[in-house]
PDB file of N, CA and C in Angstrom:
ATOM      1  N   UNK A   1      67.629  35.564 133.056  1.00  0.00           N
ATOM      2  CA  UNK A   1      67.824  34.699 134.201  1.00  0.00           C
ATOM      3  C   UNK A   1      67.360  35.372 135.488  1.00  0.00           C
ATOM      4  N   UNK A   2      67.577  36.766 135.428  1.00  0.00           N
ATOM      5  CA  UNK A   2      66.933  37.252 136.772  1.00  0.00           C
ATOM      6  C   UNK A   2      64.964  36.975 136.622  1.00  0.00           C
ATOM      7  N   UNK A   3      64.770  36.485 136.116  1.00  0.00           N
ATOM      8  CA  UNK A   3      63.108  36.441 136.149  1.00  0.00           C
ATOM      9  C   UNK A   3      62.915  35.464 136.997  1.00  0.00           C
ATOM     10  N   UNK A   4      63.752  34.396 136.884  1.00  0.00           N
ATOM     11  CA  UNK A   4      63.753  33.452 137.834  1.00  0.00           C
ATOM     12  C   UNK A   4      64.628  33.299 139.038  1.00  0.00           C
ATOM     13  N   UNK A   5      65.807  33.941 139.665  1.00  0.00           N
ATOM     14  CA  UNK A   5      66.364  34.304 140.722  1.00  0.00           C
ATOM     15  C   UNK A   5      67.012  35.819 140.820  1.00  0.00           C
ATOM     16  N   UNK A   6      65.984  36.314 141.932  1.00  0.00           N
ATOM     17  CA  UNK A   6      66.994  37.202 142.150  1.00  0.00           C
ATOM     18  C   UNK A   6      67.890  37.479 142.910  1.00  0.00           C
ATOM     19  N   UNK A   7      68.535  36.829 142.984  1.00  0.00           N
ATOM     20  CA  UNK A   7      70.050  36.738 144.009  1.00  0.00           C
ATOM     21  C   UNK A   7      70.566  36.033 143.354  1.00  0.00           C
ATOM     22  N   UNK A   8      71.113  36.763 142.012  1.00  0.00           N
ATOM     23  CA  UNK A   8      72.693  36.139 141.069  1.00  0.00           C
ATOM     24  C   UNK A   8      73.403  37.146 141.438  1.00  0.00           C
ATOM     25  N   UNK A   9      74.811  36.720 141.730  1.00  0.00           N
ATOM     26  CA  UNK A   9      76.169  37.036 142.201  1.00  0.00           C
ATOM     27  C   UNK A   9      76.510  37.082 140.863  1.00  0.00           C
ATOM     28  N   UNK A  10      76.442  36.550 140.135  1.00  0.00           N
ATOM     29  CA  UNK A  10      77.236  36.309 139.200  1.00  0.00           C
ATOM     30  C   UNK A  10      77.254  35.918 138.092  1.00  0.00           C
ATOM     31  N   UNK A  11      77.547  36.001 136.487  1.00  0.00           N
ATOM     32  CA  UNK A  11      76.761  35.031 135.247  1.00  0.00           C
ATOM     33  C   UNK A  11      77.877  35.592 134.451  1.00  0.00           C
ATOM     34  N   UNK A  12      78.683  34.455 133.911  1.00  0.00           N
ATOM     35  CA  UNK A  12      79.459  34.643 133.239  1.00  0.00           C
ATOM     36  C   UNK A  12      79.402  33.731 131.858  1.00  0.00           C
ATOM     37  N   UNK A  13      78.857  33.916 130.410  1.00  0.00           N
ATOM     38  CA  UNK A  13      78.758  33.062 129.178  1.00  0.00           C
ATOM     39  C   UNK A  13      80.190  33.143 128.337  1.00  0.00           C
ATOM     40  N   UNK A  14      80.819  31.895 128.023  1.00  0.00           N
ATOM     41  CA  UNK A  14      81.420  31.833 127.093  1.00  0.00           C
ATOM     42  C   UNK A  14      80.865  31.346 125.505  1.00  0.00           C
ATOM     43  N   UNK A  15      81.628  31.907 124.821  1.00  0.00           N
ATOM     44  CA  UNK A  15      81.283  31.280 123.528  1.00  0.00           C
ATOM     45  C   UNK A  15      82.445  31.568 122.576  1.00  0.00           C
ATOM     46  N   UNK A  16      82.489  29.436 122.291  1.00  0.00           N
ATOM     47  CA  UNK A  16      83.827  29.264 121.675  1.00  0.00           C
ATOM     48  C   UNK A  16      83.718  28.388 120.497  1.00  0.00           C
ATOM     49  N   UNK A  17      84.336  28.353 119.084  1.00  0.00           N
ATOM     50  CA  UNK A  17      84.267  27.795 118.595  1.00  0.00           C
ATOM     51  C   UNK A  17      85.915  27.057 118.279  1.00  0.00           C
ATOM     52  N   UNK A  18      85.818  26.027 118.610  1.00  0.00           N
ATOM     53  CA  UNK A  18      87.082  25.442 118.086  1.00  0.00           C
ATOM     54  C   UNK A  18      87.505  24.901 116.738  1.00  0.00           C
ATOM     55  N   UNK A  19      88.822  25.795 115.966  1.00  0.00           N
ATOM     56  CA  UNK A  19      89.079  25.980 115.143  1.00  0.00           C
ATOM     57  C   UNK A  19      90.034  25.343 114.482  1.00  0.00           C
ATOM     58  N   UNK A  20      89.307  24.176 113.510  1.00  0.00           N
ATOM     59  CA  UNK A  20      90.348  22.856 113.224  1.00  0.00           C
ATOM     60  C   UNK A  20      90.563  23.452 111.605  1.00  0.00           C
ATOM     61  N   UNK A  21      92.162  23.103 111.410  1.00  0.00           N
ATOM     62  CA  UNK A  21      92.367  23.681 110.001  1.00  0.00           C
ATOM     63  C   UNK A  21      91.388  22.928 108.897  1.00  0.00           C
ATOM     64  N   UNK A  22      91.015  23.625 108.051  1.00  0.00           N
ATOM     65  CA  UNK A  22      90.546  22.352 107.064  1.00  0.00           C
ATOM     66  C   UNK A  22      89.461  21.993 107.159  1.00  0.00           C
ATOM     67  N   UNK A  23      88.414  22.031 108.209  1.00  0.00           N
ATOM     68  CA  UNK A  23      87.581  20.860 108.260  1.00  0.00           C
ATOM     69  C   UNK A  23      86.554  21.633 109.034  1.00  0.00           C
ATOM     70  N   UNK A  24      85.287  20.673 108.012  1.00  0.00           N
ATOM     71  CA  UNK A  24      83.929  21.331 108.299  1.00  0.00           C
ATOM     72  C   UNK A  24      83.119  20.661 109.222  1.00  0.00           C
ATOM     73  N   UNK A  25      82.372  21.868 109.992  1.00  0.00           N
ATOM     74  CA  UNK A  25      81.557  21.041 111.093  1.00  0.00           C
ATOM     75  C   UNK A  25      82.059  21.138 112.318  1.00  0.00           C
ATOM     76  N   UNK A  26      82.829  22.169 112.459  1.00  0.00           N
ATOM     77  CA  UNK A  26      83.532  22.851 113.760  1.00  0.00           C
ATOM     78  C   UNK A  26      82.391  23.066 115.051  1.00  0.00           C
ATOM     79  N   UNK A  27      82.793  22.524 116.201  1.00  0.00           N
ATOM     80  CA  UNK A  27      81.175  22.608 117.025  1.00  0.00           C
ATOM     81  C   UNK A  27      81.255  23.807 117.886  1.00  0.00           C
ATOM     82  N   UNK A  28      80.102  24.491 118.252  1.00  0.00           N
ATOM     83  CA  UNK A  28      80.845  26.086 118.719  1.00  0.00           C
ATOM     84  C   UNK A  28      79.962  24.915 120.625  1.00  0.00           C
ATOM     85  N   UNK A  29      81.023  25.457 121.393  1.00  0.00           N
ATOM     86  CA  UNK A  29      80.266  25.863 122.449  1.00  0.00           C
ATOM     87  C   UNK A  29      80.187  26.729 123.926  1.00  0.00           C
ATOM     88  N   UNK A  30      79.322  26.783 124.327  1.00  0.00           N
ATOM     89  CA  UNK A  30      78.778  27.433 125.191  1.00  0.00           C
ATOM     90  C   UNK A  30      78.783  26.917 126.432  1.00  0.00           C
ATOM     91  N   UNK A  31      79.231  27.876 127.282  1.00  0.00           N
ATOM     92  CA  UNK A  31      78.728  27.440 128.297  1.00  0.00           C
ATOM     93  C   UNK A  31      78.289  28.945 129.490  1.00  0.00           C
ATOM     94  N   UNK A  32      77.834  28.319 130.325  1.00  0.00           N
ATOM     95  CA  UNK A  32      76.999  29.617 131.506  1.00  0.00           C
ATOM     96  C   UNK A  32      77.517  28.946 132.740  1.00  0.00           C
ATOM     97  N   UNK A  33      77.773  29.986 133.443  1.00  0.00           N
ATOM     98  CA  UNK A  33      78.961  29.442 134.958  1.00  0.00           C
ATOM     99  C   UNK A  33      77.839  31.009 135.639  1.00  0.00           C
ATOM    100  N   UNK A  34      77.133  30.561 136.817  1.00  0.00           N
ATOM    101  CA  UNK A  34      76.209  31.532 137.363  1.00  0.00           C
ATOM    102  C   UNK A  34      76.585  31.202 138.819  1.00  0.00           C
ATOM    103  N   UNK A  35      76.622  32.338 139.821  1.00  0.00           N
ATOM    104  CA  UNK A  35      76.958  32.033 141.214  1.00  0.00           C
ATOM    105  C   UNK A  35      75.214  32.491 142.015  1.00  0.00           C
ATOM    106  N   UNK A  36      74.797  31.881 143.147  1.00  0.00           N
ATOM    107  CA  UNK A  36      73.656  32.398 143.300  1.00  0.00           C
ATOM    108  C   UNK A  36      74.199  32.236 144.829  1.00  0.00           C
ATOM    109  N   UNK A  37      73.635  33.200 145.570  1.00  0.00           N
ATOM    110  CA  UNK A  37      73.436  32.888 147.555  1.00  0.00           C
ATOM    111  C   UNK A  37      72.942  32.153 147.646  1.00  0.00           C
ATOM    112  N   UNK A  38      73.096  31.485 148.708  1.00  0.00           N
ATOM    113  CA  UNK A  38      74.288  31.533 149.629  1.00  0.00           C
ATOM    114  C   UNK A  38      75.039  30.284 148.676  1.00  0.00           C
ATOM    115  N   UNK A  39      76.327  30.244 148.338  1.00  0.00           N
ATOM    116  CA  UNK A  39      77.030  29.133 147.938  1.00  0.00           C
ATOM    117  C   UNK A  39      76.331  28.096 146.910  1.00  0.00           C
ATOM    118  N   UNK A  40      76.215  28.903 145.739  1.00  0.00           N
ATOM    119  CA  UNK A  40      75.485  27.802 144.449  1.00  0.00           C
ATOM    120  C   UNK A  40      76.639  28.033 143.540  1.00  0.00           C
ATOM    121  N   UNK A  41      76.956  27.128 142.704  1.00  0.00           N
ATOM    122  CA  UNK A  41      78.260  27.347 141.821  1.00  0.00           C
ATOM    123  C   UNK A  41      77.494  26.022 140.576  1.00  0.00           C
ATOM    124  N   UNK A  42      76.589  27.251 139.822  1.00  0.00           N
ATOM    125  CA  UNK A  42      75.797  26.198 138.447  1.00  0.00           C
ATOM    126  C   UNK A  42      76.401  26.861 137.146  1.00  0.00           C
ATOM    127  N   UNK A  43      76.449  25.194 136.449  1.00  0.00           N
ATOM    128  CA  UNK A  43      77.157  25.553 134.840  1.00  0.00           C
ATOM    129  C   UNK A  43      76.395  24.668 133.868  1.00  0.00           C
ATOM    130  N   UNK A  44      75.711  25.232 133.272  1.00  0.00           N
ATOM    131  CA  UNK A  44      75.346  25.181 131.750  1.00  0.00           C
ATOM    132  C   UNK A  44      76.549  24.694 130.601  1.00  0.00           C
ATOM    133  N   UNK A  45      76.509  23.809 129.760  1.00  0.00           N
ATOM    134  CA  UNK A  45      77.255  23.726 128.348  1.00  0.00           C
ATOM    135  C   UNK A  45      76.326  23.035 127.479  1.00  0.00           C
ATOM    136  N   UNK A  46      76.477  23.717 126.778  1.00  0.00           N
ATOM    137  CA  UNK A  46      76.092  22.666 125.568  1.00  0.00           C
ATOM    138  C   UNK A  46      76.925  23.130 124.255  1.00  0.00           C
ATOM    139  N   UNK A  47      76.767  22.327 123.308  1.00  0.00           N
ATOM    140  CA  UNK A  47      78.052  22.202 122.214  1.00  0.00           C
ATOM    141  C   UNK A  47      76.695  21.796 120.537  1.00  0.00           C
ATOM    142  N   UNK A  48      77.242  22.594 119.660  1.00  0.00           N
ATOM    143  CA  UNK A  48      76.485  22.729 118.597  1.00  0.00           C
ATOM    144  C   UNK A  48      77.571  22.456 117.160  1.00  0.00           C
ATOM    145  N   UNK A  49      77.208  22.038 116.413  1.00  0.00           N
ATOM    146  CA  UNK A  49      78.364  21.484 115.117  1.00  0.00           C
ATOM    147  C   UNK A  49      77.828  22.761 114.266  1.00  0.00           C
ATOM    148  N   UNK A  50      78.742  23.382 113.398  1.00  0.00           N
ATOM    149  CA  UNK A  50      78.571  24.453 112.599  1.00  0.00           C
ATOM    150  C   UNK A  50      78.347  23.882 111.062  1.00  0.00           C
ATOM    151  N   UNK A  51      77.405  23.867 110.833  1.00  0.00           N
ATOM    152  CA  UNK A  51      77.215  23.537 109.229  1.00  0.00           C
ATOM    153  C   UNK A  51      77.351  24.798 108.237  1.00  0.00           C
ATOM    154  N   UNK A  52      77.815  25.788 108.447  1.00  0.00           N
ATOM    155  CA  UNK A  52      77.838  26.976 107.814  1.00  0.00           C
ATOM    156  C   UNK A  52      76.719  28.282 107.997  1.00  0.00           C
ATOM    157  N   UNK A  53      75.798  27.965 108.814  1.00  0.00           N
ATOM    158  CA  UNK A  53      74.775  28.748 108.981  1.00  0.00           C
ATOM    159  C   UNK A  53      75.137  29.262 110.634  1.00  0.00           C
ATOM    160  N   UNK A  54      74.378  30.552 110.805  1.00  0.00           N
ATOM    161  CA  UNK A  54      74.165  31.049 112.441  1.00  0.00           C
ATOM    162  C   UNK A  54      73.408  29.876 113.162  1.00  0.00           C
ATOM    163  N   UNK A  55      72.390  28.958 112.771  1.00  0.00           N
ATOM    164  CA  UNK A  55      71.509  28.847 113.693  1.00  0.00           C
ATOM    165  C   UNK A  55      72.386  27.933 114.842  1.00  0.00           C
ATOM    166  N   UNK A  56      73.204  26.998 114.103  1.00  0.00           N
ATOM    167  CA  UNK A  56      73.794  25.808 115.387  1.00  0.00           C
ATOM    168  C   UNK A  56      74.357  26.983 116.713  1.00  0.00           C
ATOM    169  N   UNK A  57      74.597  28.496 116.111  1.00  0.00           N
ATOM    170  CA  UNK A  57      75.132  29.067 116.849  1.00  0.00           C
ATOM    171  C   UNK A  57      74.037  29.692 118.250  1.00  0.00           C
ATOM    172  N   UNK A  58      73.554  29.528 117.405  1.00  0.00           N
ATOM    173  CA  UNK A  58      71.941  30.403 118.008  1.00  0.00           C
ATOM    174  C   UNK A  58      71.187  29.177 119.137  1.00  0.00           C
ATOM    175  N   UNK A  59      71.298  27.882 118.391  1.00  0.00           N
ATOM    176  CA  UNK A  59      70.240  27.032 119.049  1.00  0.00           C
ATOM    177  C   UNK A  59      71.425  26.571 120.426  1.00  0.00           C
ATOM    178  N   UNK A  60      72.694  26.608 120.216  1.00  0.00           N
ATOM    179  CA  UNK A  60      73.436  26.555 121.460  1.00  0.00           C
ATOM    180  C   UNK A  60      73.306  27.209 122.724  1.00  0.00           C
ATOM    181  N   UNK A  61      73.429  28.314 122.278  1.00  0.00           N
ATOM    182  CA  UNK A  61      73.026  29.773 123.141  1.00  0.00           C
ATOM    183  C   UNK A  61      72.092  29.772 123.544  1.00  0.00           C
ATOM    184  N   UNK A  62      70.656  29.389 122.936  1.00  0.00           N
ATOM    185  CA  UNK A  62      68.869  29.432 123.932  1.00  0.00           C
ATOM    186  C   UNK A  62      69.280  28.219 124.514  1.00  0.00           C
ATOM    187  N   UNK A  63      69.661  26.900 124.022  1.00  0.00           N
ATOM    188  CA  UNK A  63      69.710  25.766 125.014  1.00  0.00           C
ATOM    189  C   UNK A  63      70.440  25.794 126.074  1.00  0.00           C
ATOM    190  N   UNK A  64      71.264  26.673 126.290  1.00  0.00           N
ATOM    191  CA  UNK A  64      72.092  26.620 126.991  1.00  0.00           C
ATOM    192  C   UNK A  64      71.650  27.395 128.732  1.00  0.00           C
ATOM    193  N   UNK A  65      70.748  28.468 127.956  1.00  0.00           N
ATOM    194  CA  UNK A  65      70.223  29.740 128.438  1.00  0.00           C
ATOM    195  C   UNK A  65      68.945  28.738 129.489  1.00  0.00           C
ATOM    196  N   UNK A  66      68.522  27.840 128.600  1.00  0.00           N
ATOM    197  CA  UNK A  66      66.939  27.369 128.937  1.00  0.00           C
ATOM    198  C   UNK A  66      67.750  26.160 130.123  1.00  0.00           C
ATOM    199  N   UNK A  67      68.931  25.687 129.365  1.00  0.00           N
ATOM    200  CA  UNK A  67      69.211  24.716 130.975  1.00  0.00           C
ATOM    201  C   UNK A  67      69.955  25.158 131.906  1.00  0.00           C
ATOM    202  N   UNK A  68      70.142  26.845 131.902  1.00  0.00           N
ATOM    203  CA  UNK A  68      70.482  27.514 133.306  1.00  0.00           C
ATOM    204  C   UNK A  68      69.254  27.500 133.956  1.00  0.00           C
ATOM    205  N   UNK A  69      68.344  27.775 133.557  1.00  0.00           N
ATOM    206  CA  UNK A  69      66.826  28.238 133.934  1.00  0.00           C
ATOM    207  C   UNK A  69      66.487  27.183 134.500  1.00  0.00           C
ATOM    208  N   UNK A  70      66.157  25.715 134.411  1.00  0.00           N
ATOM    209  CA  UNK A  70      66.008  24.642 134.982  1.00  0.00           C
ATOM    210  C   UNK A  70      66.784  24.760 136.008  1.00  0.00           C
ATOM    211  N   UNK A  71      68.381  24.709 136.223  1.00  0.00           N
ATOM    212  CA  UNK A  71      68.800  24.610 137.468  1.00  0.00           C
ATOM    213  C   UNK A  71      68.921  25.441 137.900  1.00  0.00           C
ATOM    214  N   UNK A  72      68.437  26.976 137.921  1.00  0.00           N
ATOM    215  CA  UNK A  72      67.946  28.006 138.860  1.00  0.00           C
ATOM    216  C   UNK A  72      66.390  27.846 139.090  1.00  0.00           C
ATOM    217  N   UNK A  73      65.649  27.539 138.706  1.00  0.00           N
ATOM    218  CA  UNK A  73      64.392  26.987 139.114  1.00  0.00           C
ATOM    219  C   UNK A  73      64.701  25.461 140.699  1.00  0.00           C
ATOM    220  N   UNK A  74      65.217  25.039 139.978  1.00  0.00           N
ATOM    221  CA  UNK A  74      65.812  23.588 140.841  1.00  0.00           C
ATOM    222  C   UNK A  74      66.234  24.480 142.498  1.00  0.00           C
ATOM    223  N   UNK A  75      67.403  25.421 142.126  1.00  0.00           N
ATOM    224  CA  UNK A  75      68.082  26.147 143.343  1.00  0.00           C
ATOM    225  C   UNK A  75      66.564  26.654 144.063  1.00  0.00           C
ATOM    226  N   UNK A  76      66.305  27.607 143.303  1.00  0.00           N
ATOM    227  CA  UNK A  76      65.116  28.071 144.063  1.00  0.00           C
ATOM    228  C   UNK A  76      64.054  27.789 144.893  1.00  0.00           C
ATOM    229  N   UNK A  77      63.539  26.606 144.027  1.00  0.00           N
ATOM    230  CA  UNK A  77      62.791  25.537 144.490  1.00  0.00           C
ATOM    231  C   UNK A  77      63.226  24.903 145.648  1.00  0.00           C
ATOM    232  N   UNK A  78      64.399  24.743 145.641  1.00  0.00           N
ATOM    233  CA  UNK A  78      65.093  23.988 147.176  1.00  0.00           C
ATOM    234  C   UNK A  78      64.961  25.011 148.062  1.00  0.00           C
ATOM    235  N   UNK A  79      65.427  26.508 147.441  1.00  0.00           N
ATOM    236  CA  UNK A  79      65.882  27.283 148.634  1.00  0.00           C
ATOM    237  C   UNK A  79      64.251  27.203 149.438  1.00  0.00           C
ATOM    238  N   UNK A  80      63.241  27.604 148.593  1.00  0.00           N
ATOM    239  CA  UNK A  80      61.911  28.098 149.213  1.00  0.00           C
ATOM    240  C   UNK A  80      61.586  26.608 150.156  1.00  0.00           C
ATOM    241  N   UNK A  81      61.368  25.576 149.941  1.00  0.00           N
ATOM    242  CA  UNK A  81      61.325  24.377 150.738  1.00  0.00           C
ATOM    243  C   UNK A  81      61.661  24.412 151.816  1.00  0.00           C
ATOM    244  N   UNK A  82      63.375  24.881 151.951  1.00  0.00           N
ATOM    245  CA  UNK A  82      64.057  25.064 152.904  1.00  0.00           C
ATOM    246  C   UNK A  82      64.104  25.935 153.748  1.00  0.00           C
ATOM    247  N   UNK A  83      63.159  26.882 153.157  1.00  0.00           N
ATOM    248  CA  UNK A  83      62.878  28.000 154.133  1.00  0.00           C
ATOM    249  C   UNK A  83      61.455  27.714 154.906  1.00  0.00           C
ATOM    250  N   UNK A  84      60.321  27.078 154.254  1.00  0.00           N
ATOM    251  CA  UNK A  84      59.464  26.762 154.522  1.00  0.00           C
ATOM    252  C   UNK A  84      59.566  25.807 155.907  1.00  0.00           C
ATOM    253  N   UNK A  85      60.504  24.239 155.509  1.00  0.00           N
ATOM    254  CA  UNK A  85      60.682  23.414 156.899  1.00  0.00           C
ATOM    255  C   UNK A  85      61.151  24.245 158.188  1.00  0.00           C
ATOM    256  N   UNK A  86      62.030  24.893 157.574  1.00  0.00           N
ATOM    257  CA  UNK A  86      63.050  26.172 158.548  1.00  0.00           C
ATOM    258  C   UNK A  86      61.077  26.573 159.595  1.00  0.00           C
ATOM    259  N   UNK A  87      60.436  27.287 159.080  1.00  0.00           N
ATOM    260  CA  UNK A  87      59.759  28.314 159.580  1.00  0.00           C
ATOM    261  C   UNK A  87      58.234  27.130 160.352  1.00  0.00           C
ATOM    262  N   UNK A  88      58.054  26.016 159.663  1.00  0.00           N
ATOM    263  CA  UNK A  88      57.293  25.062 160.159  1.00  0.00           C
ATOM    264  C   UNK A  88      58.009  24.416 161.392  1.00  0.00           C
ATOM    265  N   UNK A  89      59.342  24.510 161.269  1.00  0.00           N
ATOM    266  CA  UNK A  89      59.588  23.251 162.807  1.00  0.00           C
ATOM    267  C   UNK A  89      60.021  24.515 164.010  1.00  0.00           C
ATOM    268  N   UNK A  90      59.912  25.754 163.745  1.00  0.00           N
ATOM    269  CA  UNK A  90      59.642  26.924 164.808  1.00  0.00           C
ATOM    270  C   UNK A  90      58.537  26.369 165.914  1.00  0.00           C
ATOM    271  N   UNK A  91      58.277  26.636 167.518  1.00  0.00           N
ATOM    272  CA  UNK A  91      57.557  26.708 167.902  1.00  0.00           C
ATOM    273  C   UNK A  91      56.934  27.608 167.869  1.00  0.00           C
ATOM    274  N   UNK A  92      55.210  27.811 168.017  1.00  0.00           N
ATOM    275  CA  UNK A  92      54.346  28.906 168.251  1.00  0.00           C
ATOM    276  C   UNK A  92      54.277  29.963 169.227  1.00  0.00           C
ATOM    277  N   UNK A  93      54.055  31.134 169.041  1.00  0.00           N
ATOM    278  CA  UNK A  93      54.605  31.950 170.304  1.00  0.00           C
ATOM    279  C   UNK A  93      52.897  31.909 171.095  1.00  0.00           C
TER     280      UNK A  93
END
């Protein structure tokens, strides 16, 4: 995630699977809670059903990873805009 912002405060991933007696197809999920400057507060989840294999575990975790990346691209993208109008409505010295 730092490839695409560098000014994270913060990145915290959970990963949970909830554990029903008995019964197959338990969905694990994920989520990403990232703080960025000045005042960004972005969260990622996504949720995967366990068929007995790693991958639902795996494909949770990159999807999850890939739609932090979108909305740190998104942040970024605003911030640079916003710095840009910022420095265009300056007068000329």
């Amino acid at each position: 995630l730092d490839k695409f912002c560098d000014h994270i405060n913060r990145c915290d991933v959970a990963i949970e699977q909830r554990n029903h007696a008995h019964q197959k197809g338990n969905p694990y999920h994920v989520r990403i809670d990232v703080t960025v400057r000045p005042r960004h507060e972005l969260v990622a989840r996504e949720e995967q059903m366990d068929n007995g294999s790693h991958a639902p575990l795996a494909k949770a975790i990159h999807d999850a990873f890939k739609t932090m990346e979108r909305e740190l691209r998104r942040v970024v993208d605003k911030q640079r805009r916003d710095v840009k109008t910022h420095a265009d409505t300056r007068s000329p010295k």
